[in-house]
Structures are given as structure tokens and as C-alpha cells.
PDB file of N, CA and C in Angstrom:
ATOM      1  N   UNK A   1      61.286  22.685  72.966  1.00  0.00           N
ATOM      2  CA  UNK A   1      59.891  23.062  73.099  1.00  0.00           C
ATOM      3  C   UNK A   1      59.522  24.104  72.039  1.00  0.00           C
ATOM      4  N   UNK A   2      59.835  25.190  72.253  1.00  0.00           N
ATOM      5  CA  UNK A   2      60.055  26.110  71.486  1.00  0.00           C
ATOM      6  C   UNK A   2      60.953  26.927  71.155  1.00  0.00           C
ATOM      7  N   UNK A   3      61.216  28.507  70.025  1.00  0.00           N
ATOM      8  CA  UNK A   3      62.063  28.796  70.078  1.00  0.00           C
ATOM      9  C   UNK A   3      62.864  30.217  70.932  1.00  0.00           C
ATOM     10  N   UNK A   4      62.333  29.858  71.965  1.00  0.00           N
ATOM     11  CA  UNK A   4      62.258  31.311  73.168  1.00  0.00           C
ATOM     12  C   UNK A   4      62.766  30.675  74.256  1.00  0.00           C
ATOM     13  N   UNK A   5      62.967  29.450  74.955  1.00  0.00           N
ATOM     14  CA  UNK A   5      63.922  28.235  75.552  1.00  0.00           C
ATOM     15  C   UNK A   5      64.877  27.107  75.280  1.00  0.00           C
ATOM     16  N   UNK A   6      65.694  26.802  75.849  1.00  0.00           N
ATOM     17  CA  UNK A   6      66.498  25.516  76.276  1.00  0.00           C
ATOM     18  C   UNK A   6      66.534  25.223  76.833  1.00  0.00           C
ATOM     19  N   UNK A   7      66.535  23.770  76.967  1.00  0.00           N
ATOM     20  CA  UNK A   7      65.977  22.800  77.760  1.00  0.00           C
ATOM     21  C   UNK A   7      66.989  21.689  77.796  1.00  0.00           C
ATOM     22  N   UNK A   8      67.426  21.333  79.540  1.00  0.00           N
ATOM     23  CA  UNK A   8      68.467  20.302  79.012  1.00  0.00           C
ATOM     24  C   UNK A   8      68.060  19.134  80.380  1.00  0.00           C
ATOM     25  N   UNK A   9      67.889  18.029  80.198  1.00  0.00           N
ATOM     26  CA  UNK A   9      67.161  16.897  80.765  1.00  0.00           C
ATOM     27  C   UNK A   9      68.184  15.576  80.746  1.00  0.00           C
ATOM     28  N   UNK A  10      68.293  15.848  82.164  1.00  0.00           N
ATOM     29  CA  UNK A  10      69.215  14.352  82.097  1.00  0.00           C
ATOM     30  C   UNK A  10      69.460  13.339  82.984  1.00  0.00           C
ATOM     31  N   UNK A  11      69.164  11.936  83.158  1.00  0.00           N
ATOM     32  CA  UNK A  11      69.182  11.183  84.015  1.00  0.00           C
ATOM     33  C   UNK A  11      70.187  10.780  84.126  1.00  0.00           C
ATOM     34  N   UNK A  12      70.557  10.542  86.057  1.00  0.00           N
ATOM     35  CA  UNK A  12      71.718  10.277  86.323  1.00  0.00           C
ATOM     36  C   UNK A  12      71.185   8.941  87.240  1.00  0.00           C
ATOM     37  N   UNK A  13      71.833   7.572  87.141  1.00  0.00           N
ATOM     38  CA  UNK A  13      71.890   6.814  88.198  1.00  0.00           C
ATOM     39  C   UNK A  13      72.597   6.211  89.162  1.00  0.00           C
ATOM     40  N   UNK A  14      73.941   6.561  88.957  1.00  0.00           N
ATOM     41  CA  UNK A  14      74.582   6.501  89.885  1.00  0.00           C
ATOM     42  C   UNK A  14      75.094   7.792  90.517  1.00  0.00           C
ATOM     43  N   UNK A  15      75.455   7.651  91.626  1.00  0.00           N
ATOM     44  CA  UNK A  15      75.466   8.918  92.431  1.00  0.00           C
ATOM     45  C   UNK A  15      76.783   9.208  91.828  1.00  0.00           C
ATOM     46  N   UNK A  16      77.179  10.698  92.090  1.00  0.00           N
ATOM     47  CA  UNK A  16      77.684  11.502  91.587  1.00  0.00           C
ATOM     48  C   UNK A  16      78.037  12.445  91.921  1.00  0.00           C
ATOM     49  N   UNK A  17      79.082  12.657  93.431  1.00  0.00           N
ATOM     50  CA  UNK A  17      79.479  13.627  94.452  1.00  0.00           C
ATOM     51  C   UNK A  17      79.317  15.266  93.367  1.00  0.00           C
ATOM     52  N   UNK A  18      79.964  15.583  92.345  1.00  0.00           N
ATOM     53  CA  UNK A  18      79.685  16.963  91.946  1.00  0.00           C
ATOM     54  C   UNK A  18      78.557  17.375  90.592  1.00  0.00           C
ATOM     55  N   UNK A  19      77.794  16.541  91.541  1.00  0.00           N
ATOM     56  CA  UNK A  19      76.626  16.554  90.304  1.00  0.00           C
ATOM     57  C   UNK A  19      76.252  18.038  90.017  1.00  0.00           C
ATOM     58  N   UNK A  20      75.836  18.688  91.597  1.00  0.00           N
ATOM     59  CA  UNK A  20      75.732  19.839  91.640  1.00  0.00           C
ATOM     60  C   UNK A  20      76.436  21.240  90.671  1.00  0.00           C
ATOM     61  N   UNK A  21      77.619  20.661  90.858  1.00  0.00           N
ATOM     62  CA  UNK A  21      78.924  21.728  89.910  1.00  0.00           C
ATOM     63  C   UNK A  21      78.743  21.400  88.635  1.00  0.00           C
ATOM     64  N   UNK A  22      78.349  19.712  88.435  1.00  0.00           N
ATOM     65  CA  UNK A  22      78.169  19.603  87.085  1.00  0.00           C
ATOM     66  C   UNK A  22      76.673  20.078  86.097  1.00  0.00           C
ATOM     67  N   UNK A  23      75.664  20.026  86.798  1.00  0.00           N
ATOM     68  CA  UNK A  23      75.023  20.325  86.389  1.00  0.00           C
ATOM     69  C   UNK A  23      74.498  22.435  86.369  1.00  0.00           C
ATOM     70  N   UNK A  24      75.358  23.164  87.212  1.00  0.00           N
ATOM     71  CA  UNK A  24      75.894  24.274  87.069  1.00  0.00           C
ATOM     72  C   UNK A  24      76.428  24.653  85.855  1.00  0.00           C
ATOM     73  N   UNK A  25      77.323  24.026  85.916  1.00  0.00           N
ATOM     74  CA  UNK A  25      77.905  24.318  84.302  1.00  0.00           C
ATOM     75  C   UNK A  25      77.463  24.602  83.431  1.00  0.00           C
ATOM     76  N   UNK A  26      76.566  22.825  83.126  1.00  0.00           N
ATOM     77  CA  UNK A  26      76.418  22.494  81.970  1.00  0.00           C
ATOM     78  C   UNK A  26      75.216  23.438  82.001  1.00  0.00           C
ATOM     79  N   UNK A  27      74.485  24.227  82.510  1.00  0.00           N
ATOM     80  CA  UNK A  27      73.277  25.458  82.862  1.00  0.00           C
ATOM     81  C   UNK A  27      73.778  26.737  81.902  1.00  0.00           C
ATOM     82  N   UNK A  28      75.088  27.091  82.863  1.00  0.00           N
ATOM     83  CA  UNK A  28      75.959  28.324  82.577  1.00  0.00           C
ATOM     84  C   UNK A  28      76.272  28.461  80.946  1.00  0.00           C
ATOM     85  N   UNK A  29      76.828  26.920  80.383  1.00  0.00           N
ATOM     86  CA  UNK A  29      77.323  26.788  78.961  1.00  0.00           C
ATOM     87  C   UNK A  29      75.997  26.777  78.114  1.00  0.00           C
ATOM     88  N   UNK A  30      74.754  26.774  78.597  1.00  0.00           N
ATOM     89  CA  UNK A  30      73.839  26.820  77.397  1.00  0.00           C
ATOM     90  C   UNK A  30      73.476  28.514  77.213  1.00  0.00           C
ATOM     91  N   UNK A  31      73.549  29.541  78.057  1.00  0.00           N
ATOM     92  CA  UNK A  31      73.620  30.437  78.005  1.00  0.00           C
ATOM     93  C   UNK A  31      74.994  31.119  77.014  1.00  0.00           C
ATOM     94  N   UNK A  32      76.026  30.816  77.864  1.00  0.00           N
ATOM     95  CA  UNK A  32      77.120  31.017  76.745  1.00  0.00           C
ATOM     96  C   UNK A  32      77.426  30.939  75.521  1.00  0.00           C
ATOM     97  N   UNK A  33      76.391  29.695  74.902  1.00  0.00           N
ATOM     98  CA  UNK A  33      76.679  28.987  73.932  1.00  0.00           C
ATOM     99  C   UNK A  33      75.357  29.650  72.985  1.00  0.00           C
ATOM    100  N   UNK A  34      74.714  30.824  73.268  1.00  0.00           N
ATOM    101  CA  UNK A  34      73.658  31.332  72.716  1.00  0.00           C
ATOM    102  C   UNK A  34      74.229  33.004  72.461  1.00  0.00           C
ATOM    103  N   UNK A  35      75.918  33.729  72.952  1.00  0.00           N
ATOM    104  CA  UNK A  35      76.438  34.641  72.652  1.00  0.00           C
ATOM    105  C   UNK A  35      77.648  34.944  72.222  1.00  0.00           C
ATOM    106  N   UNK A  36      77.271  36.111  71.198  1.00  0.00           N
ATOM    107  CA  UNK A  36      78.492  36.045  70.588  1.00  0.00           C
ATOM    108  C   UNK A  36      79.358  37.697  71.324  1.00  0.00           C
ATOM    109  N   UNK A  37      80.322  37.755  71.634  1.00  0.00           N
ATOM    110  CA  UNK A  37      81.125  38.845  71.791  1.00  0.00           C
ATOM    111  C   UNK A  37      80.166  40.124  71.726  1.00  0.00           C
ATOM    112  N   UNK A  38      80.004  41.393  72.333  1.00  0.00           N
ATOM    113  CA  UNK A  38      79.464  42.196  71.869  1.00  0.00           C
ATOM    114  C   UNK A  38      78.089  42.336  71.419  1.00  0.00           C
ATOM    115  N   UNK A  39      77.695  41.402  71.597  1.00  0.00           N
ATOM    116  CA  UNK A  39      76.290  41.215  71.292  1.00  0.00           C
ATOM    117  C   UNK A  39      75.231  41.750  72.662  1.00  0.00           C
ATOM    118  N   UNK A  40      73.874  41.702  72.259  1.00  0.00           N
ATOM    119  CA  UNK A  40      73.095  42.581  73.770  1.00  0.00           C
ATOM    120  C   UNK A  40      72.988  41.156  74.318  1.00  0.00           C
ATOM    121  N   UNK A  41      72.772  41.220  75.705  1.00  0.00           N
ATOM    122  CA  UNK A  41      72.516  39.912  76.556  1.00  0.00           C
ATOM    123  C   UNK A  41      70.857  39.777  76.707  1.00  0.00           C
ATOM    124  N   UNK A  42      70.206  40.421  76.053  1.00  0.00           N
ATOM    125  CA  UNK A  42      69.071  40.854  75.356  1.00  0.00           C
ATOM    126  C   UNK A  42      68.730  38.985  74.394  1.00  0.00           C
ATOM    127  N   UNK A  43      69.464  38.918  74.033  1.00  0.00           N
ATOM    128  CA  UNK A  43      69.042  37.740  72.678  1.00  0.00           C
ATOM    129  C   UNK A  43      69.060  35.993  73.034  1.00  0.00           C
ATOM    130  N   UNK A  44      69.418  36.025  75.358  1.00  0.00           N
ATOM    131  CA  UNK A  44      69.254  34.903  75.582  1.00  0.00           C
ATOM    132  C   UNK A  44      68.003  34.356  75.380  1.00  0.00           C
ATOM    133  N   UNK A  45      67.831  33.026  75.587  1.00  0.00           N
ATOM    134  CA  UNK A  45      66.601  32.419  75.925  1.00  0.00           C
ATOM    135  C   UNK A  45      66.595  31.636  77.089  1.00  0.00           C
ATOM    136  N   UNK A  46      65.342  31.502  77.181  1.00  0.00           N
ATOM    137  CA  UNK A  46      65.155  30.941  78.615  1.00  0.00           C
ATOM    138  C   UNK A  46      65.881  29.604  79.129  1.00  0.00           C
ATOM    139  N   UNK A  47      66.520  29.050  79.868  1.00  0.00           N
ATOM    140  CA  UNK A  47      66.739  27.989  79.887  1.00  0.00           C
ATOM    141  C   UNK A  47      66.491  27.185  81.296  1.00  0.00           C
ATOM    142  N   UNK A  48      66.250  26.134  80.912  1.00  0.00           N
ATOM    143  CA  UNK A  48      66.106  25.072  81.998  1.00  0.00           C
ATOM    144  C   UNK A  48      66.508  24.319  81.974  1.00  0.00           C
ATOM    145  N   UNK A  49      67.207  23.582  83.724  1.00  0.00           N
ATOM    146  CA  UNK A  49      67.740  22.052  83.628  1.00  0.00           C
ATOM    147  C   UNK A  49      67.191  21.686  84.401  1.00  0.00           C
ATOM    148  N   UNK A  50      67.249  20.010  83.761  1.00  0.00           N
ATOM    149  CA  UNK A  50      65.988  18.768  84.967  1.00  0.00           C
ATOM    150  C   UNK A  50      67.009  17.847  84.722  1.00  0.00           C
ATOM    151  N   UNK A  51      66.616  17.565  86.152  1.00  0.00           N
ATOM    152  CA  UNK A  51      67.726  16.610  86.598  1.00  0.00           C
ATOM    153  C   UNK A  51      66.512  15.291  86.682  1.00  0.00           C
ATOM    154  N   UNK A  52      66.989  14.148  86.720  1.00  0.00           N
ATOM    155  CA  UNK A  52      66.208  13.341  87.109  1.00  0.00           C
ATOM    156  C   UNK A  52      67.398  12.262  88.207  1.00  0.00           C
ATOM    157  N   UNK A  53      67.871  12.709  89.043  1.00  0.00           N
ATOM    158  CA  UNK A  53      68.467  11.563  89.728  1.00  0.00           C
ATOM    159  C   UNK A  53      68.455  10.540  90.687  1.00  0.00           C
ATOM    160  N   UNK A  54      68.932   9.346  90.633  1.00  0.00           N
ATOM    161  CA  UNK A  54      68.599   8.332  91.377  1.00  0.00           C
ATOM    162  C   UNK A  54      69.468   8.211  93.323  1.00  0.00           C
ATOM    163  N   UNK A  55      69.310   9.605  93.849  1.00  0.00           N
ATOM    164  CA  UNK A  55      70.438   9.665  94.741  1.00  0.00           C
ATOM    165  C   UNK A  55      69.787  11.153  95.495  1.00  0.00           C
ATOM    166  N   UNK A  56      69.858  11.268  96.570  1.00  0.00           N
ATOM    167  CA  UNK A  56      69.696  12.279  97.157  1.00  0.00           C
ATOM    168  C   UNK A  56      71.045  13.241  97.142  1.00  0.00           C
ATOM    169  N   UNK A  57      70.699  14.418  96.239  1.00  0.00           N
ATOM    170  CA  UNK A  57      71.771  15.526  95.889  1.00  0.00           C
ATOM    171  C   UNK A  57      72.395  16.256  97.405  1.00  0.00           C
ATOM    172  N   UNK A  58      71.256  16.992  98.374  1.00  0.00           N
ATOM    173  CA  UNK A  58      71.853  17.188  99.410  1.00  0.00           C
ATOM    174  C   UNK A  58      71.423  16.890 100.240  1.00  0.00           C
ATOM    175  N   UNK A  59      71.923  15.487 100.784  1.00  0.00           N
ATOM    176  CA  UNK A  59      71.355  14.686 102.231  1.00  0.00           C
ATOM    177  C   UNK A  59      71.585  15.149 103.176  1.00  0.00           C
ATOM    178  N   UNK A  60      72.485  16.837 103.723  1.00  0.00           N
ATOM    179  CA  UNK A  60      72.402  17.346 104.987  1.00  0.00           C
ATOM    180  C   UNK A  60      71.690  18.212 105.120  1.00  0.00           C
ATOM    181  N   UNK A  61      70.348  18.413 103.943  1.00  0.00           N
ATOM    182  CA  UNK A  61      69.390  19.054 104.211  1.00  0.00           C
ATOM    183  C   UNK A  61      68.254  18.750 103.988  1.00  0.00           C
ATOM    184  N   UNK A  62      67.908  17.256 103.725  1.00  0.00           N
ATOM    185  CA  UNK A  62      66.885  16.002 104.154  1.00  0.00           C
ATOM    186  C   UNK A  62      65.784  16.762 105.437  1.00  0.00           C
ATOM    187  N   UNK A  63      66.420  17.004 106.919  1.00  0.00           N
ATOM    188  CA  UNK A  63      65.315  17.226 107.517  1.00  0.00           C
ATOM    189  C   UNK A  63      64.882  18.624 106.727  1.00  0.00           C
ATOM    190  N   UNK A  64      65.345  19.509 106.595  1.00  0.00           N
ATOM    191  CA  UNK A  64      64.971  20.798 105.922  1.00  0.00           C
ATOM    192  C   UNK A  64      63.929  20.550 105.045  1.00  0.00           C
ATOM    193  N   UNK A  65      64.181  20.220 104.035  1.00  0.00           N
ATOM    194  CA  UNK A  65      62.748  19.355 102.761  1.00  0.00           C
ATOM    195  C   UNK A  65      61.637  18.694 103.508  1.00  0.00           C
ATOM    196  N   UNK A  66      62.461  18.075 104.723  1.00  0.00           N
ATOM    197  CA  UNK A  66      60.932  17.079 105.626  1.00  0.00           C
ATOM    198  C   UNK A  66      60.318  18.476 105.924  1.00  0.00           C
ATOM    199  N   UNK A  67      61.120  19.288 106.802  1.00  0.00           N
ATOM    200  CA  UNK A  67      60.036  20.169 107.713  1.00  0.00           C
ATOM    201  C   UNK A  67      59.207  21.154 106.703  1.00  0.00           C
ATOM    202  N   UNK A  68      59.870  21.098 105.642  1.00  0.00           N
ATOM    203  CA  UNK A  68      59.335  22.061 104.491  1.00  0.00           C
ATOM    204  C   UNK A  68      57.995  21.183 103.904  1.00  0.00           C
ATOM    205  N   UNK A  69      57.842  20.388 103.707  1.00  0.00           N
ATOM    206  CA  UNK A  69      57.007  19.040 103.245  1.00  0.00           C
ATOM    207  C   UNK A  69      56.059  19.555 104.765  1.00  0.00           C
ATOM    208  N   UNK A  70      56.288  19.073 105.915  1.00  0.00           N
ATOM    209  CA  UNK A  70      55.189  19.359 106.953  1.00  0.00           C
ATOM    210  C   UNK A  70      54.542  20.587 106.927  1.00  0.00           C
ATOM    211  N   UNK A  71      54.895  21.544 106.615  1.00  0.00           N
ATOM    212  CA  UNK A  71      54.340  23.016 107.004  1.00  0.00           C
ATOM    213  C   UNK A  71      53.916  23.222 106.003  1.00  0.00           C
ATOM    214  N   UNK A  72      54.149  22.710 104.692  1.00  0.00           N
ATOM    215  CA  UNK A  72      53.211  22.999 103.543  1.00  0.00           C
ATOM    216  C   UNK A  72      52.067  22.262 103.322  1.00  0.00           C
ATOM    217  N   UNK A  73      51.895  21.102 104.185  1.00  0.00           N
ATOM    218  CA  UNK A  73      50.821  20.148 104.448  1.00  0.00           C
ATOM    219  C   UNK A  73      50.141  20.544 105.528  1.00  0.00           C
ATOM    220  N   UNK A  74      50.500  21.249 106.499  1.00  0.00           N
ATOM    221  CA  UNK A  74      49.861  21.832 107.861  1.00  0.00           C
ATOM    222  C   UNK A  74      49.306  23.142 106.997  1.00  0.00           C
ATOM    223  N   UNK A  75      49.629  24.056 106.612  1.00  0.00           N
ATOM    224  CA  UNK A  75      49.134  24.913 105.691  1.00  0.00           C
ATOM    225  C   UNK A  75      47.909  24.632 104.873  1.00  0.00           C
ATOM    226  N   UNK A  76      48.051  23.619 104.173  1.00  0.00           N
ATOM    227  CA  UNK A  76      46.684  22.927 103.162  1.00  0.00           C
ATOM    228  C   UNK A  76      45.968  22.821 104.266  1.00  0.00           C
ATOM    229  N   UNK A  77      45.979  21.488 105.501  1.00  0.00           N
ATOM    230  CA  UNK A  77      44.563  21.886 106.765  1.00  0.00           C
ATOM    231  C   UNK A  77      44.091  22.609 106.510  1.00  0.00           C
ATOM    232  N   UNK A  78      45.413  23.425 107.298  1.00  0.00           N
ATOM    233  CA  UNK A  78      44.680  25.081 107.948  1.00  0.00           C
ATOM    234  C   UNK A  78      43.917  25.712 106.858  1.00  0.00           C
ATOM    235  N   UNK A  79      44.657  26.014 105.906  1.00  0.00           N
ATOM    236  CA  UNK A  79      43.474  26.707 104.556  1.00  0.00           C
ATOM    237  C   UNK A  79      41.956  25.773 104.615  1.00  0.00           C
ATOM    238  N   UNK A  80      41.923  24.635 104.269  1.00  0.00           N
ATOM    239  CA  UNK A  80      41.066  24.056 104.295  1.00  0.00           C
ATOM    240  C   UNK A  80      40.045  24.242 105.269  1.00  0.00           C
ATOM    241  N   UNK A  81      40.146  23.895 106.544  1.00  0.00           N
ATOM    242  CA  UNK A  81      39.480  24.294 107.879  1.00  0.00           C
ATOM    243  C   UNK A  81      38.978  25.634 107.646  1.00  0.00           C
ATOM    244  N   UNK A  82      40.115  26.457 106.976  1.00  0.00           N
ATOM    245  CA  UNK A  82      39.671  28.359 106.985  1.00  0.00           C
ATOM    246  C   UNK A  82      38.279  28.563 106.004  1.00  0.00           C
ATOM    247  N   UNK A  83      38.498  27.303 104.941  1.00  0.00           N
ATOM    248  CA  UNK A  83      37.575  27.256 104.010  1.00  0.00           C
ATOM    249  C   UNK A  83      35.994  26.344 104.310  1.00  0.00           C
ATOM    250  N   UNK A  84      36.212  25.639 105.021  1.00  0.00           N
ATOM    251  CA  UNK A  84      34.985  24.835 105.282  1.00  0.00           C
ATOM    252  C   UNK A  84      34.412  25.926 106.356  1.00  0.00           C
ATOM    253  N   UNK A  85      35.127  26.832 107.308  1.00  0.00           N
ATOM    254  CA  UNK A  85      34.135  27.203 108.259  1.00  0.00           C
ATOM    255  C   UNK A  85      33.789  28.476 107.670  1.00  0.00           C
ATOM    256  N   UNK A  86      34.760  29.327 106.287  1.00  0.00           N
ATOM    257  CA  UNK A  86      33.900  30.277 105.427  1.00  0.00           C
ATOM    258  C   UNK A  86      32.319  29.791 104.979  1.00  0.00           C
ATOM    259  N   UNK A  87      32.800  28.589 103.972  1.00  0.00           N
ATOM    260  CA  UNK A  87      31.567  27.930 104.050  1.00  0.00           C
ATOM    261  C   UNK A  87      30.398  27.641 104.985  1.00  0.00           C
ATOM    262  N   UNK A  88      30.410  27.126 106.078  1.00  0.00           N
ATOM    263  CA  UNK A  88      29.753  26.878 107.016  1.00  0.00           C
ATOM    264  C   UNK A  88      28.825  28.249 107.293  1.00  0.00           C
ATOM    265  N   UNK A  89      29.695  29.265 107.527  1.00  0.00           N
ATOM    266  CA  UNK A  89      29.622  30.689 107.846  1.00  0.00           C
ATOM    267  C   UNK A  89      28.542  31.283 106.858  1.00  0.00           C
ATOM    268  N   UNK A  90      28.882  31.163 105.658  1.00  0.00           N
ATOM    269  CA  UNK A  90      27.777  31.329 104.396  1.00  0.00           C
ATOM    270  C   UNK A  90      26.556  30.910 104.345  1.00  0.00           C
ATOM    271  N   UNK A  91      26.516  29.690 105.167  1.00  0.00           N
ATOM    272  CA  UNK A  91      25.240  29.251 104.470  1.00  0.00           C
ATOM    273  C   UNK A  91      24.649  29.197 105.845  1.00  0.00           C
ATOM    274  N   UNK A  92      25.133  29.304 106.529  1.00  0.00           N
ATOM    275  CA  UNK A  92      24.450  30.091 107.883  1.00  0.00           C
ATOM    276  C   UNK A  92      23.577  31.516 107.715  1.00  0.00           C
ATOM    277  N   UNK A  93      24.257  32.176 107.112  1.00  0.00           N
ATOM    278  CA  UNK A  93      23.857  33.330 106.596  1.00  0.00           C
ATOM    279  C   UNK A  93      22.609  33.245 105.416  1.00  0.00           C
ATOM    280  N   UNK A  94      22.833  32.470 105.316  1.00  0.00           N
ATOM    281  CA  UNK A  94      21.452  32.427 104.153  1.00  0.00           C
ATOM    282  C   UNK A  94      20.693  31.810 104.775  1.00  0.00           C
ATOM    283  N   UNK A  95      20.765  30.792 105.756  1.00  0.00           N
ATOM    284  CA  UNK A  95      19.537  30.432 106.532  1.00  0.00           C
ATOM    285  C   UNK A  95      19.221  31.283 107.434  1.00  0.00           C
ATOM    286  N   UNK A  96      20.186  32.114 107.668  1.00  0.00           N
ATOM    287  CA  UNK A  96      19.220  33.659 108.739  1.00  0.00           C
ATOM    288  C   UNK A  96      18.527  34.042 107.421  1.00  0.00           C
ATOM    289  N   UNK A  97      18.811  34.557 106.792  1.00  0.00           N
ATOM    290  CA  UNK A  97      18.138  35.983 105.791  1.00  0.00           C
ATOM    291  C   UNK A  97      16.998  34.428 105.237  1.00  0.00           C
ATOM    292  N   UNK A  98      16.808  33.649 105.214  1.00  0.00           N
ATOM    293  CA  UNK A  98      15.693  32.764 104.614  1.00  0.00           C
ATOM    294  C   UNK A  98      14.882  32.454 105.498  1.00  0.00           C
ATOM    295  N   UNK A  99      14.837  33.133 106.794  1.00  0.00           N
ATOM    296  CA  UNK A  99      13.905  33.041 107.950  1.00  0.00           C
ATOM    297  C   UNK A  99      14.219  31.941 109.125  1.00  0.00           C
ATOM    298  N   UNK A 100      14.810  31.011 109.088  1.00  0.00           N
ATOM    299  CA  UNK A 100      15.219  29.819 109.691  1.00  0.00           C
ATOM    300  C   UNK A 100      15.367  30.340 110.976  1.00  0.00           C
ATOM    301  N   UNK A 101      14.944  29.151 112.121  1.00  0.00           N
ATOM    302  CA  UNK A 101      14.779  29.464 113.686  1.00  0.00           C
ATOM    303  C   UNK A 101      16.191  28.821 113.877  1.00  0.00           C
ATOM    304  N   UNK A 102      16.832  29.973 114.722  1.00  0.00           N
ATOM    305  CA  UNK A 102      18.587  29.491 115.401  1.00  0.00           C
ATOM    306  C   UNK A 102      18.711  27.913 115.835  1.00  0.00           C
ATOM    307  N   UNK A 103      17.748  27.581 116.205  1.00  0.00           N
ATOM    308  CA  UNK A 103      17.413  26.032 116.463  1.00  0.00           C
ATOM    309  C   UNK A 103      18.315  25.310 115.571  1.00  0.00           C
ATOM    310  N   UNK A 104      17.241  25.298 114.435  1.00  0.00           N
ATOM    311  CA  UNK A 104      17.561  24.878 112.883  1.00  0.00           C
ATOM    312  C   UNK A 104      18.746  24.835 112.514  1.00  0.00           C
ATOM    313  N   UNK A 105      19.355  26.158 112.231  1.00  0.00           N
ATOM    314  CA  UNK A 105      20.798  26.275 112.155  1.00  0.00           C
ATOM    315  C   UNK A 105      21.232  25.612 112.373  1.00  0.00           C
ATOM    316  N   UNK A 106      21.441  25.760 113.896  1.00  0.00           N
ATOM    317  CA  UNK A 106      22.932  24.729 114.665  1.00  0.00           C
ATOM    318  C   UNK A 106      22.250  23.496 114.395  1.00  0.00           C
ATOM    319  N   UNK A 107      21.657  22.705 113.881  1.00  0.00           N
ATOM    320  CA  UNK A 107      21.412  21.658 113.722  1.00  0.00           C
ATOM    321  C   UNK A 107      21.719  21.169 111.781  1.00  0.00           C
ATOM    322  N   UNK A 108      21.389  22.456 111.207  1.00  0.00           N
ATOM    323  CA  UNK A 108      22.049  21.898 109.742  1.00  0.00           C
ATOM    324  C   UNK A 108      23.384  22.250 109.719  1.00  0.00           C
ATOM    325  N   UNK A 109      24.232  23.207 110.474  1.00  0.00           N
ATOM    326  CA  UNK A 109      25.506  23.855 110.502  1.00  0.00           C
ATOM    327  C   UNK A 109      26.443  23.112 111.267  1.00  0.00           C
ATOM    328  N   UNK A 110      25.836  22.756 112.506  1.00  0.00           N
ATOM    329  CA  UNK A 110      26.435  22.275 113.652  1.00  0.00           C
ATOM    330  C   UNK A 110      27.287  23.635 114.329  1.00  0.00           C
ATOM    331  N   UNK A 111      27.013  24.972 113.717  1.00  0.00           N
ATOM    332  CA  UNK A 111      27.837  26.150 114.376  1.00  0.00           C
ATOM    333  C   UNK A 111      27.085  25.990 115.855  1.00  0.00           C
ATOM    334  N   UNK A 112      27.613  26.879 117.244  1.00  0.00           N
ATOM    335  CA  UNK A 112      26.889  27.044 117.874  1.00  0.00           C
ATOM    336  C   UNK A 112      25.853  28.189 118.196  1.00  0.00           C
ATOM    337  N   UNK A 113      25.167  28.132 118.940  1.00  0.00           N
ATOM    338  CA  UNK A 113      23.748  29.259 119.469  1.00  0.00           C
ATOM    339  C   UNK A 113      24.560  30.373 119.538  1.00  0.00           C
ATOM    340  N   UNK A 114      25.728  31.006 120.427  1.00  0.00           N
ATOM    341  CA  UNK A 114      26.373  31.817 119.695  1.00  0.00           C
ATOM    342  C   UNK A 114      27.345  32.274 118.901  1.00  0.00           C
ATOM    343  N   UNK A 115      27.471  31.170 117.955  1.00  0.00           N
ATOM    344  CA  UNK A 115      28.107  31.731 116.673  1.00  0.00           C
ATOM    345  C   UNK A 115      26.905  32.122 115.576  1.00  0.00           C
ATOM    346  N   UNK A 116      26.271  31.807 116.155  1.00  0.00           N
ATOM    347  CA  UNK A 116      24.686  32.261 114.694  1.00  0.00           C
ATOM    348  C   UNK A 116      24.528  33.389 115.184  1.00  0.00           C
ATOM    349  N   UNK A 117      24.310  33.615 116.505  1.00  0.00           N
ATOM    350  CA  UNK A 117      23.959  34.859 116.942  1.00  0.00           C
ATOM    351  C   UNK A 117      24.690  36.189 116.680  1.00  0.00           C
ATOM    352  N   UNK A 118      26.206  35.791 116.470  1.00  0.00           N
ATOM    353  CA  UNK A 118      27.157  36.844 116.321  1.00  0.00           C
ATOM    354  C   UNK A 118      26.869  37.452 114.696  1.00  0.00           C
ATOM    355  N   UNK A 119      26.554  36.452 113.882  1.00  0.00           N
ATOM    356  CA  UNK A 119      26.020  36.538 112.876  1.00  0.00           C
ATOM    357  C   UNK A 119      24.788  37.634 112.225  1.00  0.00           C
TER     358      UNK A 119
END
């Protein structure tokens, strides 16, 4: 990419019990392979490895990634919901301060008689 990283990218398709260790390594040796003896550890560069493999690396922590996958999708809702009823909330507010009868409101908002009111 540039000259402030390394970058090492590699597809694997058949499975490969120490992929993990192997691709450790081969991480560890691009660092290594950027010092000399005595030198400051000051003069690494950044490095990255991408794996691209055709195999699930650690399948005894499959549900872990699922439940991690759910709660980061239950999260988006919830933000969302937090955000539509900010919204909602807003422009409620501008139809008070623009004179609008509570009627009105709950009928362009759908909030209720007292949630405008709390307002």
C-alpha cells in the first residue's frame, strides 16, 4: 500500500488444523524481518494479515460469533427505535412552538395526548 505498512494476504482452501499458529508466525516474521540487532523498535511498520479462508478457523466458538452477530443486530433496532422516537419527539416540538392543537399532533406523530403534553 504504502511505505508505513505490511501487508500479507493469503488464501487458504483447504482446511488447515494450525492455520492459526501458521498464520501467527508468518505475522511475527514480518515484524522481525523489518529489524536489525540494536536498532530502536521505533522503525517498525504497521502490519497486517488477511486471511481469506475456505473453513471455519474456530468452530467451538461458532455460537459465540452467532450471539455476537444477534446483539449487534438487536443494538442497530434499539438505536434505531432510540432514533425514530428522537425524531418523532422533534417534530412534535415544533408543532407545539408552531401553534398546532394536541389533537393535530397525535394525529401527524401518532405520539400520545400525554406524551405531547409532557412535552
Amino acid at each position: 500500500m504504502n511505505n508505513d505498512r505490511e501487508i500479507d494476504i493469503e488464501i487458504q482452501l483447504s482446511e488447515l488444523k494450525v492455520w492459526a499458529d501458521r498464520s501467527l508466525f508468518y505475522l511475527a516474521k514480518m515484524f522481525t524481518d523489518q529489524i536489525k540487532p540494536g536498532e530502536s523498535y521505533r522503525v517498525f511498520k504497521k502490519c497486517v494479515s488477511i486471511s481469506i479462508l475456505n473453513f471455519t478457523l474456530f468452530p467451538e466458538e461458532a455460537e459465540f460469533r452467532e450471539k455476537a452477530i444477534r446483539d449487534y443486530n438487536e443494538g442497530l433496532l434499539e438505536a434505531e427505535e432510540r432514533g425514530r422516537k428522537h425524531g418523532t419527539l422533534s417534530i412534535a416540538k415544533k408543532l407545539i412552538d408552531m401553534g398546532y392543537p394536541t389533537d393535530e399532533i397525535e394525529k401527524i406523530t401518532l405520539l400520545s395526548k400525554e406524551d405531547i403534553e409532557k412535552l
